[in-house]
N, C-alpha and C. Protein backbone atom coordinates (compact mmCIF):
# COMPACT_ATOMS: atom_id res chain seq x y z
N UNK A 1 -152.39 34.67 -172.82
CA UNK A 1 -152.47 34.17 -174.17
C UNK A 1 -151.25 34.59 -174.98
N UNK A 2 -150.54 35.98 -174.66
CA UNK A 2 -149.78 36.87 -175.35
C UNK A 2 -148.87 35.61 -175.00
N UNK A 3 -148.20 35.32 -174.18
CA UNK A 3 -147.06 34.22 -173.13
C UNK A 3 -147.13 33.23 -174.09
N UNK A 4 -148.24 32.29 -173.58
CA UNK A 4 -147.74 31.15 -174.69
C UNK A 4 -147.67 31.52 -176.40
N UNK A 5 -147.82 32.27 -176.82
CA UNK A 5 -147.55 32.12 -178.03
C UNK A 5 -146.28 32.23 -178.48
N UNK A 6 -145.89 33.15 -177.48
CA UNK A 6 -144.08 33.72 -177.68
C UNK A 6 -143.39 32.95 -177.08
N UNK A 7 -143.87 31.85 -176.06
CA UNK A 7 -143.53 30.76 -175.50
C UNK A 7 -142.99 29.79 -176.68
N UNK A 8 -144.16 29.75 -177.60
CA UNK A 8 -144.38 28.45 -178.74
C UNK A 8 -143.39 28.75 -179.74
N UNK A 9 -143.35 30.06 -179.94
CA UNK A 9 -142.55 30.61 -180.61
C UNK A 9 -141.03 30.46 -180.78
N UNK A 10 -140.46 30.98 -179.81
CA UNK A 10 -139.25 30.42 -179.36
C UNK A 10 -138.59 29.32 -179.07
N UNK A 11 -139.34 28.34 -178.75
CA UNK A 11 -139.61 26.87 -178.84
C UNK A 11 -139.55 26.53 -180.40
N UNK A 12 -140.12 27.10 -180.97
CA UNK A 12 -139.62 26.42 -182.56
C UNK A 12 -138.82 27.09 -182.91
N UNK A 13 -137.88 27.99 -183.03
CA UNK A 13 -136.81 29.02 -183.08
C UNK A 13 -135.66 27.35 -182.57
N UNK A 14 -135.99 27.64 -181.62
CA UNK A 14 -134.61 26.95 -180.86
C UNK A 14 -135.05 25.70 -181.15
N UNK A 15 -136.01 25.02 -181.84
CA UNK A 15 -136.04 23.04 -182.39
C UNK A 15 -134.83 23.81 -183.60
N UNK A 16 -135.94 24.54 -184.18
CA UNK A 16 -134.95 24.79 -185.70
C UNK A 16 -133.46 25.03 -185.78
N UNK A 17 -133.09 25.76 -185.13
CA UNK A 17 -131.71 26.12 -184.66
C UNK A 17 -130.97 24.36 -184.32
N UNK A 18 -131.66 23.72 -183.31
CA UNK A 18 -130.79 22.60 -183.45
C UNK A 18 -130.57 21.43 -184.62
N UNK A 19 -132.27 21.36 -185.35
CA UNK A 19 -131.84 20.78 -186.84
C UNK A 19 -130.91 21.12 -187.32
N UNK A 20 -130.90 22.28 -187.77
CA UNK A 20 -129.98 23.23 -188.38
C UNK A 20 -128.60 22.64 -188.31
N UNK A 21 -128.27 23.11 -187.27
CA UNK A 21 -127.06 22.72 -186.30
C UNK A 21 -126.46 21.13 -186.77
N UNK A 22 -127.36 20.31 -186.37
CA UNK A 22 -127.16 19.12 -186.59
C UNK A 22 -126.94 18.55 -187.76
N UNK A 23 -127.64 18.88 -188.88
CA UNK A 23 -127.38 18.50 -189.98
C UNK A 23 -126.32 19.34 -190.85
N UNK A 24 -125.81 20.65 -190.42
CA UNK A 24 -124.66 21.46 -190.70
C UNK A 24 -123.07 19.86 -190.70
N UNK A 25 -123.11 20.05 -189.23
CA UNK A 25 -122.51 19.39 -188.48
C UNK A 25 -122.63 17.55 -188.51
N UNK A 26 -123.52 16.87 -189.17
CA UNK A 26 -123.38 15.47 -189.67
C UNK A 26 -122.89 15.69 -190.90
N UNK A 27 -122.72 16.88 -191.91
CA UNK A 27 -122.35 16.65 -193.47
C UNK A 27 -120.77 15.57 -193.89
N UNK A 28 -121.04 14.90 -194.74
CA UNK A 28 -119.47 13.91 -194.42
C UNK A 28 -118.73 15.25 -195.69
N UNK A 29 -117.28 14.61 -195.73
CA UNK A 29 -116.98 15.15 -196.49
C UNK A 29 -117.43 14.81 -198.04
N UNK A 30 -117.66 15.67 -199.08
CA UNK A 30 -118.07 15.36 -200.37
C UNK A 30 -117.18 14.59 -201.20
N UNK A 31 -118.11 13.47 -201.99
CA UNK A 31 -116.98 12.61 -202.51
C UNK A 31 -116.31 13.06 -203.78
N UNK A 32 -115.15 12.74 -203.44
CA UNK A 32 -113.70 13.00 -204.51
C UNK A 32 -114.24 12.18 -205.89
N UNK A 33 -114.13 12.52 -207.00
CA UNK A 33 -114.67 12.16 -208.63
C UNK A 33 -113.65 10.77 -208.63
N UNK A 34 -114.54 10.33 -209.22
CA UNK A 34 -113.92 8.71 -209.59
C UNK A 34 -112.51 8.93 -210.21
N UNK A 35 -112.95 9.80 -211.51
CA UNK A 35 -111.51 9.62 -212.01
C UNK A 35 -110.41 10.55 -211.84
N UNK A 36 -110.54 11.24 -210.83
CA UNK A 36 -109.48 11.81 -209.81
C UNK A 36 -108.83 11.03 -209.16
N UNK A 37 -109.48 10.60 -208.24
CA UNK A 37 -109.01 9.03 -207.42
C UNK A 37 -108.80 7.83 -208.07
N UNK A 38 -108.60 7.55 -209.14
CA UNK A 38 -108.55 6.86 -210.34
C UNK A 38 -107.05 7.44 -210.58
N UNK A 39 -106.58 8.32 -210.93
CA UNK A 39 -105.57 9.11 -211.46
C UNK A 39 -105.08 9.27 -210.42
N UNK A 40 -105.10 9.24 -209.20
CA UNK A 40 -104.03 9.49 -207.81
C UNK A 40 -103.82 8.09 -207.62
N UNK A 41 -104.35 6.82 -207.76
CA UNK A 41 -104.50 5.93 -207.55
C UNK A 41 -103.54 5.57 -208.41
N UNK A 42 -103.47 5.50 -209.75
CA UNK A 42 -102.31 4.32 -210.61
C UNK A 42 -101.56 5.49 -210.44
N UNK A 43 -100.63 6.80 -210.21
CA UNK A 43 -99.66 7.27 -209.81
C UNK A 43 -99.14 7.28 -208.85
N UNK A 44 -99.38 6.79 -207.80
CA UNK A 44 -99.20 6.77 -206.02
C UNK A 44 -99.68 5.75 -205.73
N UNK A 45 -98.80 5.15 -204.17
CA UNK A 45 -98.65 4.42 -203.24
C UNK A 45 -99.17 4.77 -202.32
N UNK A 46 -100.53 4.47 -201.42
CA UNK A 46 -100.52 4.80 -199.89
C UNK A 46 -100.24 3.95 -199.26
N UNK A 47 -98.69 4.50 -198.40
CA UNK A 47 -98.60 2.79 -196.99
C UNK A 47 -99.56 3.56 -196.11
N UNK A 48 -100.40 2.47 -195.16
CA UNK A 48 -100.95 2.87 -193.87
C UNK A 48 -100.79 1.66 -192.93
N UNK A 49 -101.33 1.38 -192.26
CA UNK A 49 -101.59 0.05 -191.56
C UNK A 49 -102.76 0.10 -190.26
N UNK A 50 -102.44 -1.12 -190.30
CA UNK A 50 -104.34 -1.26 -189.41
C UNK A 50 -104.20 -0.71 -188.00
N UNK A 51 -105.79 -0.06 -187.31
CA UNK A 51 -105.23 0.45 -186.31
C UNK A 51 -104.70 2.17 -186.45
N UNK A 52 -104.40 2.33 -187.50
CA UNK A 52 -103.61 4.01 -187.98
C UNK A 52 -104.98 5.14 -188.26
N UNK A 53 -105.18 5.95 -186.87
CA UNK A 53 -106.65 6.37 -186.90
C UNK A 53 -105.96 8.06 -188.14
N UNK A 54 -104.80 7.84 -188.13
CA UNK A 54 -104.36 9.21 -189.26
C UNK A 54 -104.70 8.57 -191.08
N UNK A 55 -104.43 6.92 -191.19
CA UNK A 55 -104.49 6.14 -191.67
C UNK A 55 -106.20 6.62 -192.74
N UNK A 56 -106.76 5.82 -191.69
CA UNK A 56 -108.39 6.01 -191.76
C UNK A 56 -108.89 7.06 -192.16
N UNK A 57 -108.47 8.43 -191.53
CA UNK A 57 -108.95 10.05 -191.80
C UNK A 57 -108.48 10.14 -193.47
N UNK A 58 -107.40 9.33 -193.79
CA UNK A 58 -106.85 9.48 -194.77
C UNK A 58 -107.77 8.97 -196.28
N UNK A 59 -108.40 8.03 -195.84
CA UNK A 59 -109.07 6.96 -196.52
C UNK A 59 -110.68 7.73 -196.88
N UNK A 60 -110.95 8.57 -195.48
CA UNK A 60 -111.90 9.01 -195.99
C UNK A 60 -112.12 10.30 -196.82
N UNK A 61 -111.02 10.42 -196.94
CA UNK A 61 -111.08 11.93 -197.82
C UNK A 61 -111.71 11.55 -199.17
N UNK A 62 -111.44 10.50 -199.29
CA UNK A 62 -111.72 9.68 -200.65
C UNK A 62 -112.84 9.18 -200.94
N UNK A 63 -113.73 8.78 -199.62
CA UNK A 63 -115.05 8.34 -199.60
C UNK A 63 -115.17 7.15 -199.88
N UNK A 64 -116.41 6.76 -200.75
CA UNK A 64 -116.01 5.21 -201.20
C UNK A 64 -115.27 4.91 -202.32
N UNK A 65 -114.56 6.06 -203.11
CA UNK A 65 -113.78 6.00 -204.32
C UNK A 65 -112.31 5.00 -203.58
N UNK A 66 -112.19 5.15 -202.26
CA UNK A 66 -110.62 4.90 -201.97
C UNK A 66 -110.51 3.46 -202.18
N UNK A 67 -111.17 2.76 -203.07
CA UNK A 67 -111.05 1.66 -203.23
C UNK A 67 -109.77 1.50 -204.72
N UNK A 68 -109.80 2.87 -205.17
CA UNK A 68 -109.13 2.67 -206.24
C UNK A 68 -107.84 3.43 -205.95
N UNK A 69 -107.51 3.36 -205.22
CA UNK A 69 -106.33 4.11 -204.77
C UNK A 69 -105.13 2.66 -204.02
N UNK A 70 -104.18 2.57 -204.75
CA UNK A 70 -103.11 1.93 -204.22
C UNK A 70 -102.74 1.81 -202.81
N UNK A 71 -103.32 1.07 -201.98
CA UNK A 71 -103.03 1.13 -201.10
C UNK A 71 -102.24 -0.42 -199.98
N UNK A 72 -100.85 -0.36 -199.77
CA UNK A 72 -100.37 -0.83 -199.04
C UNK A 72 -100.30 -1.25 -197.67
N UNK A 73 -101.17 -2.27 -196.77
CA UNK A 73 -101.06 -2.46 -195.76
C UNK A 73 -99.65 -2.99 -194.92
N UNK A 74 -98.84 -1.93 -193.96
CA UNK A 74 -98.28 -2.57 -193.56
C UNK A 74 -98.07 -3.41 -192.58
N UNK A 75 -99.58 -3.54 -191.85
CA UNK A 75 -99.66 -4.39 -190.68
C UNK A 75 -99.40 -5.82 -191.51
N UNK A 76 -99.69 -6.12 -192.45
CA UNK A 76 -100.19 -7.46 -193.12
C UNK A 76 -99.00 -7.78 -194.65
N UNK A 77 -98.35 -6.79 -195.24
CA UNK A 77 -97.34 -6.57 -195.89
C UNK A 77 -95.75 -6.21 -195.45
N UNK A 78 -95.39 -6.62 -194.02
CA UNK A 78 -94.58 -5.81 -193.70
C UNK A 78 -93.45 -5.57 -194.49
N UNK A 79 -93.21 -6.61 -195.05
CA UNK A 79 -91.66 -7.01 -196.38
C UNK A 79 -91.74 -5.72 -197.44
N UNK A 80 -92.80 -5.27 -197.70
CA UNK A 80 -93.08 -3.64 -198.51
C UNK A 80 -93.02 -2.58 -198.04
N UNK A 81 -92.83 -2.48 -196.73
CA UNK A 81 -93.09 -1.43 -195.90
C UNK A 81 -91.41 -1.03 -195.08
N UNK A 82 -90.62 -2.20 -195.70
CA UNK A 82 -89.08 -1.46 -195.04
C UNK A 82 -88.64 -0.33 -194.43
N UNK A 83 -88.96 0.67 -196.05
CA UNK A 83 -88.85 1.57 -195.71
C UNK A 83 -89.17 2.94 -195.29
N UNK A 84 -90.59 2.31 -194.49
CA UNK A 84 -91.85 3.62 -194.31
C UNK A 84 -91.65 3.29 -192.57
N UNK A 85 -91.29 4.47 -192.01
CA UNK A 85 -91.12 4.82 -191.02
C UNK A 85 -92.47 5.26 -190.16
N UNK A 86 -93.53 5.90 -190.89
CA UNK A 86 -94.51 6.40 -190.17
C UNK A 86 -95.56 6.45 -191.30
N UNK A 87 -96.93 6.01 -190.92
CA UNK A 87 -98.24 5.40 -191.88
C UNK A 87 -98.98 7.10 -191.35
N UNK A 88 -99.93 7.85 -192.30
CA UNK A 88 -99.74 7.28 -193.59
C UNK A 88 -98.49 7.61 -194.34
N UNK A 89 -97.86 7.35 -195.40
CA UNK A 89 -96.73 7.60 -196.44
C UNK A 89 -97.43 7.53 -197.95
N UNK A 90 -97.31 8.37 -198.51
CA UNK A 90 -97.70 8.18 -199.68
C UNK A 90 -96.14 8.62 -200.50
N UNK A 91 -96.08 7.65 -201.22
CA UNK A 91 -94.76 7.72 -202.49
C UNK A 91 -95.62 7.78 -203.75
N UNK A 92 -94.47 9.11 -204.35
CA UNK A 92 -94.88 9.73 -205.67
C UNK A 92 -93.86 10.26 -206.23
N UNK A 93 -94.14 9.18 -207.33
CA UNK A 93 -92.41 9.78 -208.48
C UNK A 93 -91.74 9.70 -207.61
N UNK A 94 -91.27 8.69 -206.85
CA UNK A 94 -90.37 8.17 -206.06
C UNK A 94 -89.71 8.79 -204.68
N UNK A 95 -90.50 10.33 -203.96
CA UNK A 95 -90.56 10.53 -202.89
C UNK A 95 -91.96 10.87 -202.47
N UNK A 96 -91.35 10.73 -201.12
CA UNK A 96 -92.23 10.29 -199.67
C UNK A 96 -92.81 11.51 -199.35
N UNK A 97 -94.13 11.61 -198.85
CA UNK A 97 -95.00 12.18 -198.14
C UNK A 97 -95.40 11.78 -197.08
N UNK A 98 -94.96 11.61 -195.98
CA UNK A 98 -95.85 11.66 -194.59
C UNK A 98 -97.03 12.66 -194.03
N UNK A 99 -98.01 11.93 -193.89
CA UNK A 99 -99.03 12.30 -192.92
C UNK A 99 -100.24 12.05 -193.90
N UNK A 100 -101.28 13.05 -193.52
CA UNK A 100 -102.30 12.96 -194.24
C UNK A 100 -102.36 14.24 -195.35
N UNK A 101 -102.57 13.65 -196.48
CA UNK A 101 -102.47 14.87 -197.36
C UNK A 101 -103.78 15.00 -197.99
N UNK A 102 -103.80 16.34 -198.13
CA UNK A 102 -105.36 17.20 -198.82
C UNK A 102 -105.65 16.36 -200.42
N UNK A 103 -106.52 16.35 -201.07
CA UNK A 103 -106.88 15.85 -202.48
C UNK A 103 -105.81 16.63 -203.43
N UNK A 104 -106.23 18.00 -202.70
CA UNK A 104 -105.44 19.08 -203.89
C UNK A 104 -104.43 19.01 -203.77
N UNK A 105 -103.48 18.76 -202.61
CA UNK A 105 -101.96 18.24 -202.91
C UNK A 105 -101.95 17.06 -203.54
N UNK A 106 -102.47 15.83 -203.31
CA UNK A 106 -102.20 14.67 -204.01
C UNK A 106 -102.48 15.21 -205.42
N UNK A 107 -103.47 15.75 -205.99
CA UNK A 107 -103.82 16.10 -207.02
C UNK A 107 -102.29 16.66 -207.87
N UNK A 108 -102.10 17.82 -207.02
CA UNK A 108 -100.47 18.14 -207.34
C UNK A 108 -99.29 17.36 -207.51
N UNK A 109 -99.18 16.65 -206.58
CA UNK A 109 -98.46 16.02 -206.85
C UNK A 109 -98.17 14.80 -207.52
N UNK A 110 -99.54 13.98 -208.13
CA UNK A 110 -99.73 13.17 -209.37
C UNK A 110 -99.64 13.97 -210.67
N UNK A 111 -100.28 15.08 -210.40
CA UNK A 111 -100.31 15.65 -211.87
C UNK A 111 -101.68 15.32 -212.20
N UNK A 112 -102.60 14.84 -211.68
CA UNK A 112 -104.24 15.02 -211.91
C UNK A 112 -104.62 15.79 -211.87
């Protein structure tokens, strides 16, 4: 009798542990304030282009706000994209940032 209980026991120990786990580990990232991304958005350019999985990571930092964020396709724009060598690029106050950048740098570097 002593067995299964410490049996049962541990058995819900270790379900809980994997909820746990799992929902730790599904959290998306938290969404960026409208008018942050609003304010990085009319100060900055993002080139990316389709296909650009650094592109995408980029997009989601933003959540569903990245709709307001300037963004340049150069698969489909290429005539804008001359002079962007590698997606993503974000231009601000007239130089270039490559790669993917944190909120709090864009933040910095708009001045939001």
């Amino acid at each position: 009798m002593k067995i299964k209980k410490s049996f049962w026991i541990t058995i819900i120990i270790i379900l809980a542990v994997i909820i746990l786990s799992m929902l730790i580990l599904s959290k998306k990232h938290p969404e960026t304030p409208e008018n942050i991304v609003k304010c990085i958005g009319e100060n900055s350019e993002l080139y990316g282009q389709l296909g650009c999985s650094a592109c995408k990571k980029q997009e989601e930092l933003f959540g569903e706000n990245s709709k307001y964020l300037t963004i340049i396709d150069c698969w489909n724009e290429r005539e804008k994209c001359l002079e962007i060598e590698y997606t993503p690029t974000w231009i601000i106050k007239g130089e270039k940032y490559v790669g993917v950048q944190s909120i709090e740098k864009l933040k910095e570097l708009t001045g939001c």
